[in-house]
N, C-alpha and C. Protein backbone atom coordinates (compact mmCIF):
# COMPACT_ATOMS: atom_id res chain seq x y z
N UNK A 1 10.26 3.46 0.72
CA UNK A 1 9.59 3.43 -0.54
C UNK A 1 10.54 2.78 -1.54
N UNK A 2 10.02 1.86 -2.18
CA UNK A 2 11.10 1.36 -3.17
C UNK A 2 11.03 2.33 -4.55
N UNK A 3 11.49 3.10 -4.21
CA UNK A 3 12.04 3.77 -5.46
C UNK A 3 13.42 5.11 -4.89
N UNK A 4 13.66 5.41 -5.72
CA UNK A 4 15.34 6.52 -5.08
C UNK A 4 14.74 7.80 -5.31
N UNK A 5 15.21 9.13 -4.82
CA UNK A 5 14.62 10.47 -4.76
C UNK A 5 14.06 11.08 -6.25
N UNK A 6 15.10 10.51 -7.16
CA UNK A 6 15.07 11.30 -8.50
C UNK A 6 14.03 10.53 -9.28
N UNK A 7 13.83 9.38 -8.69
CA UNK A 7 12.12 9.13 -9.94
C UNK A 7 11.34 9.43 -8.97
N UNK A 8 11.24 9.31 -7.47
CA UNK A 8 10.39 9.82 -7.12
C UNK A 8 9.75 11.02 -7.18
N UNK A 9 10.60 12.03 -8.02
CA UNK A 9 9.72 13.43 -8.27
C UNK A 9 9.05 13.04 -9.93
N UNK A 10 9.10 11.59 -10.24
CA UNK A 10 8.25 11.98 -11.26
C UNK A 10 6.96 10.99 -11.06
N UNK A 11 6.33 10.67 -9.84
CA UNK A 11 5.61 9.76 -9.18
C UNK A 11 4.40 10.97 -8.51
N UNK A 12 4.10 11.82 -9.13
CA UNK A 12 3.22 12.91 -9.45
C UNK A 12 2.39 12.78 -8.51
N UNK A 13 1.60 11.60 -8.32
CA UNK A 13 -0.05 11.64 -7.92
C UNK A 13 0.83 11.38 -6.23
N UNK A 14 1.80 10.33 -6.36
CA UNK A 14 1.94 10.02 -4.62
C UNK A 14 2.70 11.47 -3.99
N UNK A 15 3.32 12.29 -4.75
CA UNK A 15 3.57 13.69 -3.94
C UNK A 15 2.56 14.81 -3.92
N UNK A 16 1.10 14.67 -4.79
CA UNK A 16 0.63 15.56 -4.83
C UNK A 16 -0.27 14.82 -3.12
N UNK A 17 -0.40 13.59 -3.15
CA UNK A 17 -0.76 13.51 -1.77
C UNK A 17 -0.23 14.08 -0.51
N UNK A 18 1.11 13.85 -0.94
CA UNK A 18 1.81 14.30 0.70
C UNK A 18 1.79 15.71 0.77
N UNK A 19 1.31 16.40 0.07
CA UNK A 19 1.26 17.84 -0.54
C UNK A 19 2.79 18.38 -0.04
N UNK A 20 3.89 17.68 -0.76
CA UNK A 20 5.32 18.11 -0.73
C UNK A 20 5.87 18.21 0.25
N UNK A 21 5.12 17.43 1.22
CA UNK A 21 5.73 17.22 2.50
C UNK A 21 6.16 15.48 2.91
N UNK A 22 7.45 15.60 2.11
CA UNK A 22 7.80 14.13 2.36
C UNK A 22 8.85 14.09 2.91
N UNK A 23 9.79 15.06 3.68
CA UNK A 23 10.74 14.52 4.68
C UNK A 23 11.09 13.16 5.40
N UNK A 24 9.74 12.52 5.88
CA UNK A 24 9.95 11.37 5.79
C UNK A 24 9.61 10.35 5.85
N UNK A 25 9.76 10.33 4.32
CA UNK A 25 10.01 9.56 3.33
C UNK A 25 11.03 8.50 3.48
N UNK A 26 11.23 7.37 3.44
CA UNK A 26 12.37 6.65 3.39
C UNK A 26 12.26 5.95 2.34
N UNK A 27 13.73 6.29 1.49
CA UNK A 27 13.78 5.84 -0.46
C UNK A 27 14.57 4.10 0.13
N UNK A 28 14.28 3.43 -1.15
CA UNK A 28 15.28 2.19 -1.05
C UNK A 28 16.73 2.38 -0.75
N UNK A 29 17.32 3.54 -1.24
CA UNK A 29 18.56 3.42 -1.55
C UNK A 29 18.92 3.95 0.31
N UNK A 30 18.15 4.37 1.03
CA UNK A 30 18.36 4.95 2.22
C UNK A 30 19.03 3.77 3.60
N UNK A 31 18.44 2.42 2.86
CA UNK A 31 18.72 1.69 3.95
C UNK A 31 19.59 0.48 3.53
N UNK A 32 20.68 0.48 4.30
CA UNK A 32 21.75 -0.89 3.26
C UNK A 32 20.68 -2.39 3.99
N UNK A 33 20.07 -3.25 3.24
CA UNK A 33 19.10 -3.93 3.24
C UNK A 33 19.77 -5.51 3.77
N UNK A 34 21.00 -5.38 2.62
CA UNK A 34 21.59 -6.56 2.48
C UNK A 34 22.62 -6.64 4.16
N UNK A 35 22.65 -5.42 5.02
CA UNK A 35 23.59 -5.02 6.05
C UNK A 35 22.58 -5.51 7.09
N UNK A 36 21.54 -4.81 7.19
CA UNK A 36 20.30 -5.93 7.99
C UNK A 36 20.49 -7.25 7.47
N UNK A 37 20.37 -7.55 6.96
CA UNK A 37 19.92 -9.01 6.45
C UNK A 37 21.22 -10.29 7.00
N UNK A 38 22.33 -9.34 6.96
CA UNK A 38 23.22 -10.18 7.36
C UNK A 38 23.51 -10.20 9.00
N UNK A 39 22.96 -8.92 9.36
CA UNK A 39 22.99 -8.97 10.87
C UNK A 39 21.60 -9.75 11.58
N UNK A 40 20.76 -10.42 10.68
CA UNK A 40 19.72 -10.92 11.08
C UNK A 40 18.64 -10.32 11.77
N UNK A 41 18.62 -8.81 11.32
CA UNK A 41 18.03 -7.68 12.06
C UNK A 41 16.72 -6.92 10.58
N UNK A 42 16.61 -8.45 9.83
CA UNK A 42 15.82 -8.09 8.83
C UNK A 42 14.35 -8.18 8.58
N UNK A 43 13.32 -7.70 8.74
CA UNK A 43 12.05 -8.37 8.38
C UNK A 43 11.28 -7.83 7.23
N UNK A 44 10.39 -8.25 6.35
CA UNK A 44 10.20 -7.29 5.38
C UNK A 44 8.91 -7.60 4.47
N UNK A 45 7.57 -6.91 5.14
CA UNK A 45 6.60 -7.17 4.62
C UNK A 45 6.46 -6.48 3.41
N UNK A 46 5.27 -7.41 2.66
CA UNK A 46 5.38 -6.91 1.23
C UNK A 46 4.39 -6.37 0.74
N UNK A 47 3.84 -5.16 0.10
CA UNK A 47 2.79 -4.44 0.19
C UNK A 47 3.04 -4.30 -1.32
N UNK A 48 1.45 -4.61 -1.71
CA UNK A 48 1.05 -4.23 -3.09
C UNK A 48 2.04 -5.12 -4.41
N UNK A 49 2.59 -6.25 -3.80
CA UNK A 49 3.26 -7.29 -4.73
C UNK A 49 3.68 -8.14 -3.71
N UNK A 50 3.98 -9.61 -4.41
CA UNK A 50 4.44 -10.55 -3.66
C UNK A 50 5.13 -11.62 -4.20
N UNK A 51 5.99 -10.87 -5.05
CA UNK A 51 7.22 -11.47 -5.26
C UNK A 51 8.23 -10.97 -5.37
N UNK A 52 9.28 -11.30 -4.71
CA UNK A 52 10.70 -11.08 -4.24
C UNK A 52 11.82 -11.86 -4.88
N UNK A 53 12.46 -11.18 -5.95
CA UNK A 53 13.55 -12.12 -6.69
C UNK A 53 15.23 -11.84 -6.00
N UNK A 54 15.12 -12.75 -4.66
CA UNK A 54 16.80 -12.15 -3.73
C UNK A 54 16.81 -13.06 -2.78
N UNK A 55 17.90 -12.97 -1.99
CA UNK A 55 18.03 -14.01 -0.91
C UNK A 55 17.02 -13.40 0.01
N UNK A 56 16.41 -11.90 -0.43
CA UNK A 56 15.76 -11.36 0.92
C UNK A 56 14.71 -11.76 1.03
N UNK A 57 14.08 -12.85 0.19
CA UNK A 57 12.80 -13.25 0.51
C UNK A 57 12.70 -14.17 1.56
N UNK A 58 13.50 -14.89 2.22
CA UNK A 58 14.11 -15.38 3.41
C UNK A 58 13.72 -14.87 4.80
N UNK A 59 13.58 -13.40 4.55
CA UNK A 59 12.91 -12.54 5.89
C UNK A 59 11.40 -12.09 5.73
N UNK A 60 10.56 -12.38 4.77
CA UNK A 60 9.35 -11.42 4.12
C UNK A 60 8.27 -12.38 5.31
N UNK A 61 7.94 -11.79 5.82
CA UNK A 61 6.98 -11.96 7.18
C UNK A 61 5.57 -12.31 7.18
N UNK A 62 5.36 -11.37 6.22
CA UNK A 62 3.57 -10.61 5.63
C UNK A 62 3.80 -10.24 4.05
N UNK A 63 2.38 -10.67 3.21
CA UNK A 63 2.14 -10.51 2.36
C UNK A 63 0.79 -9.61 2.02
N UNK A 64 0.32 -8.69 1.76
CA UNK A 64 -0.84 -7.58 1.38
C UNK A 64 -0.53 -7.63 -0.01
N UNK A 65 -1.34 -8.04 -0.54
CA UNK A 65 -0.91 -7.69 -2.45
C UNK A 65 -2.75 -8.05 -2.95
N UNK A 66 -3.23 -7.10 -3.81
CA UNK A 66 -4.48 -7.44 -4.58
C UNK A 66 -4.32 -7.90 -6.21
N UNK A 67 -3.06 -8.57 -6.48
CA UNK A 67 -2.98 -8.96 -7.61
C UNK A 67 -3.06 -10.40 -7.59
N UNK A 68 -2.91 -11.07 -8.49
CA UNK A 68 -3.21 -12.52 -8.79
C UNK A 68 -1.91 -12.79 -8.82
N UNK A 69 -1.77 -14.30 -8.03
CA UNK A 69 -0.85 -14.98 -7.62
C UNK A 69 -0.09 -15.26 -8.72
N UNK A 70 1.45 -15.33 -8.84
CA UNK A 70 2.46 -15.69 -9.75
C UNK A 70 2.49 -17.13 -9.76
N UNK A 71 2.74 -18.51 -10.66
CA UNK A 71 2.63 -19.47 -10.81
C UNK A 71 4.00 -19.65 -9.53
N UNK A 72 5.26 -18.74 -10.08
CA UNK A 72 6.21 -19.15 -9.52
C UNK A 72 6.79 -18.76 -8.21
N UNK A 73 5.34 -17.84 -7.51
CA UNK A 73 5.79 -17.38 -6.60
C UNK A 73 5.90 -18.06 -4.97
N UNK A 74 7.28 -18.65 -5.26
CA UNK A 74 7.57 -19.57 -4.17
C UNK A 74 7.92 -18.53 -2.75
N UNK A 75 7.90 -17.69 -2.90
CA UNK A 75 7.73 -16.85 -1.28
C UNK A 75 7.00 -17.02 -0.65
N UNK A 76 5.78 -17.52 -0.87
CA UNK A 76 4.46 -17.11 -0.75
C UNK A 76 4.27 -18.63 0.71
N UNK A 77 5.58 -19.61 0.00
CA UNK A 77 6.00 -20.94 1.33
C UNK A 77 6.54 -19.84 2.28
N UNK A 78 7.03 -19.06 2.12
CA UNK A 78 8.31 -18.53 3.19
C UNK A 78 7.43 -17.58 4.23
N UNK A 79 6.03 -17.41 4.21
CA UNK A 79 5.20 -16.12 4.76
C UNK A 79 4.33 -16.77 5.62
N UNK A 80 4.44 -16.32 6.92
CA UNK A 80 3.61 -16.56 8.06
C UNK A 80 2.45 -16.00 7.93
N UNK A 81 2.43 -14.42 7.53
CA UNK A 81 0.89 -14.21 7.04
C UNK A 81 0.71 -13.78 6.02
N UNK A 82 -0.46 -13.81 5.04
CA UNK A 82 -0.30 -13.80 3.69
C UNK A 82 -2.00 -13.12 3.47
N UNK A 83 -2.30 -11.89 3.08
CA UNK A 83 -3.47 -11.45 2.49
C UNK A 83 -3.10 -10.92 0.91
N UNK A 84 -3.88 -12.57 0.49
CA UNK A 84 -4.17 -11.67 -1.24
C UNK A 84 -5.21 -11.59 -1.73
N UNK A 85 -5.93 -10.49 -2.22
CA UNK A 85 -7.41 -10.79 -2.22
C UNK A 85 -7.40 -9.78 -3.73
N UNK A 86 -8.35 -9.87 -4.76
CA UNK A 86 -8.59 -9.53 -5.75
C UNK A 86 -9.36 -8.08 -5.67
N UNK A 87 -9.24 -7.00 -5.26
CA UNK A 87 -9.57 -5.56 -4.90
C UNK A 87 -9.05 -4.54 -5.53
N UNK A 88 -9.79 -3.10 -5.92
CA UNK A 88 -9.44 -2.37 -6.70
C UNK A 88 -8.18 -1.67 -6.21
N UNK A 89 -7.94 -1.48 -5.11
CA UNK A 89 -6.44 -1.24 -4.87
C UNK A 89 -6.17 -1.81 -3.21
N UNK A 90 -4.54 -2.12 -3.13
CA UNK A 90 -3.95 -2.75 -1.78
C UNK A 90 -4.27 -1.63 -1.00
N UNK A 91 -4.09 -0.74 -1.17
CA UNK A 91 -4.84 0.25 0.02
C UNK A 91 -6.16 0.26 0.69
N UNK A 92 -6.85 -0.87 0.43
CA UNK A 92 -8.27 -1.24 0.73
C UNK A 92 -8.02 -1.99 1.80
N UNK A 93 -6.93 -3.14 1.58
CA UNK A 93 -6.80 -4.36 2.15
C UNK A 93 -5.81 -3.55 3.38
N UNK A 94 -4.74 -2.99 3.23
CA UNK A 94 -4.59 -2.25 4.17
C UNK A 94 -4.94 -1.57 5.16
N UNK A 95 -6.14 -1.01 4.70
CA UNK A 95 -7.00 -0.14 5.47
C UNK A 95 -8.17 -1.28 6.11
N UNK A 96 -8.59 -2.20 5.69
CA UNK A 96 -9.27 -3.12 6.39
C UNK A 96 -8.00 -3.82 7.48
N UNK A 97 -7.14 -4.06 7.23
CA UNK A 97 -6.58 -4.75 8.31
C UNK A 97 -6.58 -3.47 9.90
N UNK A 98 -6.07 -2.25 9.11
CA UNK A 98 -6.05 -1.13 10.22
C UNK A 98 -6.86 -1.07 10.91
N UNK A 99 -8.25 -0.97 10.27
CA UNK A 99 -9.74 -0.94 11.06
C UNK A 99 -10.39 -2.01 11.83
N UNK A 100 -10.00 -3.59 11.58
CA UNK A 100 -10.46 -4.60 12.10
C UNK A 100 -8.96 -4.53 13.49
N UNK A 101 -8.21 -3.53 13.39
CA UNK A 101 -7.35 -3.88 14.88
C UNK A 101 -7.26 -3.28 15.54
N UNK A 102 -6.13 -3.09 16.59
CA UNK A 102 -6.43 -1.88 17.94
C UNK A 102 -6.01 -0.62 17.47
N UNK A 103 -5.64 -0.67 16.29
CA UNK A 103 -4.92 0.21 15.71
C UNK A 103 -5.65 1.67 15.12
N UNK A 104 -5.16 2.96 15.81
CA UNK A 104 -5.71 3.86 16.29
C UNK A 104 -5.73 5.27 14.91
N UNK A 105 -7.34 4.83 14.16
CA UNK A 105 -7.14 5.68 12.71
C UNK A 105 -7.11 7.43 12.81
N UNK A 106 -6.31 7.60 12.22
CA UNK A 106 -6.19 8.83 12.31
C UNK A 106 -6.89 10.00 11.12
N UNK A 107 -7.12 10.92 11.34
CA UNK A 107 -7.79 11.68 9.98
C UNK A 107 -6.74 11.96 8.90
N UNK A 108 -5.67 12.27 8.88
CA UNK A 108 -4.23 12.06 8.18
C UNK A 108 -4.27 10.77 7.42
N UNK A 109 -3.87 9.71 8.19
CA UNK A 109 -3.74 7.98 7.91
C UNK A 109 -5.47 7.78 6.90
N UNK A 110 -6.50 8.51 7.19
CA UNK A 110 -7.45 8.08 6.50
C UNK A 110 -7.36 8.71 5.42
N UNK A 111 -6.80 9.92 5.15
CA UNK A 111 -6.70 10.65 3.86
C UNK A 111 -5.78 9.81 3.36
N UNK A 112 -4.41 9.52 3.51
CA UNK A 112 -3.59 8.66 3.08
C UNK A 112 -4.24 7.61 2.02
N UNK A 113 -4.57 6.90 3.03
CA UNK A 113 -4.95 5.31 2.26
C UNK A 113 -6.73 5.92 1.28
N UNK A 114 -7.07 6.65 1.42
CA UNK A 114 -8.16 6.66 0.55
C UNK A 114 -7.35 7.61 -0.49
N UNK A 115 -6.39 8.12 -1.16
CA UNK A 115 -6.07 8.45 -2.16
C UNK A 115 -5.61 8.01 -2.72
N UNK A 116 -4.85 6.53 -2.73
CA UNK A 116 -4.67 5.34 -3.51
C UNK A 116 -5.90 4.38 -3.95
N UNK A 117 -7.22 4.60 -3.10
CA UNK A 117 -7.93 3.83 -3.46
C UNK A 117 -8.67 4.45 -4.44
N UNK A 118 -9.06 6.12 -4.22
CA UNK A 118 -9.59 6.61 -5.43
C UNK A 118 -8.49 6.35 -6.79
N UNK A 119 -6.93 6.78 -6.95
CA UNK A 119 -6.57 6.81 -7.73
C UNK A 119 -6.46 5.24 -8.57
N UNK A 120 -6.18 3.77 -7.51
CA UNK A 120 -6.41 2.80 -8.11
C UNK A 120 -7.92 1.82 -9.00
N UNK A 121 -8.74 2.77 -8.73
CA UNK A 121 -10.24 2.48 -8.77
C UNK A 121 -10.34 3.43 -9.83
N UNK A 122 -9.69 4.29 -10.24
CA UNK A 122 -9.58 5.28 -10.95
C UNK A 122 -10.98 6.14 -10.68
N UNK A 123 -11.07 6.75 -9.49
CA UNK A 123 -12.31 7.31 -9.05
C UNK A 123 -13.61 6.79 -9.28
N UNK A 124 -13.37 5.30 -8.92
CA UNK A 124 -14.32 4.57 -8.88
C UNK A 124 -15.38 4.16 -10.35
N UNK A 125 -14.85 4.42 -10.72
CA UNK A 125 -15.11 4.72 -12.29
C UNK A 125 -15.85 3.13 -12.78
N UNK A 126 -17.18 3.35 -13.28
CA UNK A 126 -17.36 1.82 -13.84
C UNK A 126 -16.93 1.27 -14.77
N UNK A 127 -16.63 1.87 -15.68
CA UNK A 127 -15.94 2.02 -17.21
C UNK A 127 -14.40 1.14 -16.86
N UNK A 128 -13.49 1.53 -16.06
CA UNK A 128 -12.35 0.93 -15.48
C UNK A 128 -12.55 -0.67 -15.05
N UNK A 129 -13.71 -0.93 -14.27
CA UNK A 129 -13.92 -2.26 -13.88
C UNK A 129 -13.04 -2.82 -12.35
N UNK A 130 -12.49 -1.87 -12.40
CA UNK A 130 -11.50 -2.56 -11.12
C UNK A 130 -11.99 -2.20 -9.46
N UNK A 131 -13.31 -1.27 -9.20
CA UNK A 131 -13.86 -1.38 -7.98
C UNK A 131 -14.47 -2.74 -7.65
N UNK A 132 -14.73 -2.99 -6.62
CA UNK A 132 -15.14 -3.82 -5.51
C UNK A 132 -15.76 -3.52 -4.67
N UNK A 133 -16.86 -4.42 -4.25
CA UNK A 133 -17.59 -3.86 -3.31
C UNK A 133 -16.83 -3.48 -1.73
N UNK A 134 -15.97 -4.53 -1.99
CA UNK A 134 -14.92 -3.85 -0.54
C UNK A 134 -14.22 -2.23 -0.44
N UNK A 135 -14.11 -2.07 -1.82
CA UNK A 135 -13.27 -1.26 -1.93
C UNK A 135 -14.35 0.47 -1.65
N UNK A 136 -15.64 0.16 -1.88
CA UNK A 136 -16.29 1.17 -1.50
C UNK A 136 -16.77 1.18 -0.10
N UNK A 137 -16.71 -0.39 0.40
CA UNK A 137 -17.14 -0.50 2.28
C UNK A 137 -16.04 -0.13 2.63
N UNK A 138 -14.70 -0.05 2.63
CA UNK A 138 -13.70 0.40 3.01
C UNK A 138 -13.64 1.95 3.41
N UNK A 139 -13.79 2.51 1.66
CA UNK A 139 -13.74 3.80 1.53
C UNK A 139 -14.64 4.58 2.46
N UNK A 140 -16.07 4.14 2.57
CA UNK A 140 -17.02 5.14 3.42
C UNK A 140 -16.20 4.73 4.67
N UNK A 141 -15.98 3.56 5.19
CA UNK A 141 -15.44 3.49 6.84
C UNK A 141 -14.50 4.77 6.89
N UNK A 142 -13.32 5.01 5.94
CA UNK A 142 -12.77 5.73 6.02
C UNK A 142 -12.65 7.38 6.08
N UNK A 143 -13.92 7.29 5.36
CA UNK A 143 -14.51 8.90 5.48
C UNK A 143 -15.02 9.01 6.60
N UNK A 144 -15.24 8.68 7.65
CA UNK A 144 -15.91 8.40 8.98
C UNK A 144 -14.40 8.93 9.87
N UNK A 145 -13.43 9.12 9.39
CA UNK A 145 -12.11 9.61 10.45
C UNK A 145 -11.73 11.12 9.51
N UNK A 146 -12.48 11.72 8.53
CA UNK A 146 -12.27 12.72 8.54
C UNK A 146 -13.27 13.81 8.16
N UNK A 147 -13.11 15.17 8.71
CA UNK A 147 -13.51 16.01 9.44
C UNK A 147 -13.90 17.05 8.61
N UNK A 148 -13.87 16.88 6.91
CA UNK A 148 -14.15 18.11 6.12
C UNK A 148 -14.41 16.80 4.94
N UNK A 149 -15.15 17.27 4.58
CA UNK A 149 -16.22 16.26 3.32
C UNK A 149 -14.92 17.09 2.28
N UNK A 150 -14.19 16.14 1.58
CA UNK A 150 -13.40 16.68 0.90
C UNK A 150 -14.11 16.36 -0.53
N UNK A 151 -13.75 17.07 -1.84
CA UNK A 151 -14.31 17.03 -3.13
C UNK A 151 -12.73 16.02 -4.17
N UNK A 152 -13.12 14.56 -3.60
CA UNK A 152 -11.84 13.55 -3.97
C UNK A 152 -12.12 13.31 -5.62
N UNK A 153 -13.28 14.06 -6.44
CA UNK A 153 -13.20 14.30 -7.63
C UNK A 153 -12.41 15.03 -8.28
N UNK A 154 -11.25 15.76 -6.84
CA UNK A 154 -10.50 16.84 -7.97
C UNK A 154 -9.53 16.13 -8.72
N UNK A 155 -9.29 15.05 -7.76
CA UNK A 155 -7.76 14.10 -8.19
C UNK A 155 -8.00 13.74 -9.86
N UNK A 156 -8.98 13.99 -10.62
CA UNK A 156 -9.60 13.79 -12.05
C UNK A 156 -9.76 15.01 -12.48
């Protein structure tokens, strides 16, 4: 996670997800980056942004980001695969890549990624403007891997 332990307790909504179970968790400061990088043992996809101001953009593999492209974002040459698509949150686009592969959804992994999409959609809210029709075909796929009709209005 790019952020260090001590702001991460003030990142509220992403621990009330893990319901305080984040052992593990891995903070930025956990992994010497620049120690990979020099052992050539680096790769480093980029989720929910896609721009990288370091020599480490040199290794960035994959791009997932739902924001609008930076004029100057010359990484974007350096990326073999690249999804940017205009959606109420990267956890959509995430969760569509999961579901279109062999990749095996779990009822956990579906709670996960649908509590960024309610909170980035701001519970889907029309008033906000930032849902998508993907972002609600997503969401029902995702309610389809879990097992108790949860009430995701409480997060409001």
């Amino acid at each position: 996670m790019n952020t260090n332990p001590s702001t991460f307790r003030l990142r509220t909504e992403i621990r009330w997800f893990l319901k305080e179970n984040y052992s593990n968790v891995i903070f930025i400061d956990d992994i010497n980056l620049n120690e990979l990088y020099d052992k050539k043992k680096l790769e480093i996809i980029l989720v929910d942004h896609h721009y990288l101001r370091s020599q480490l953009n040199k290794v960035v593999i994959e791009i997932i980001d739902h924001h609008q492209i930076k004029e100057d974002s010359i990484i974007l040459q350096n990326s073999s695969a690249i999804k940017i698509e205009l959606v109420g949150s990267c956890c959509t686009l995430i969760a569509e890549k999961l579901l279109t592969s062999n990749f095996q959804m779990t009822e956990e992994i579906a709670y996960l990624l649908t509590g960024p999409i309610l909170f980035d959609t701001i519970n889907f809210s029309p008033s906000a403007g930032k849902t998508t029709e993907k972002d609600w075909q997503i969401y029902a796929k995702l309610q389809n891997f879990r097992s108790h009709s949860a009430d995701d209005s409480e997060l409001y």
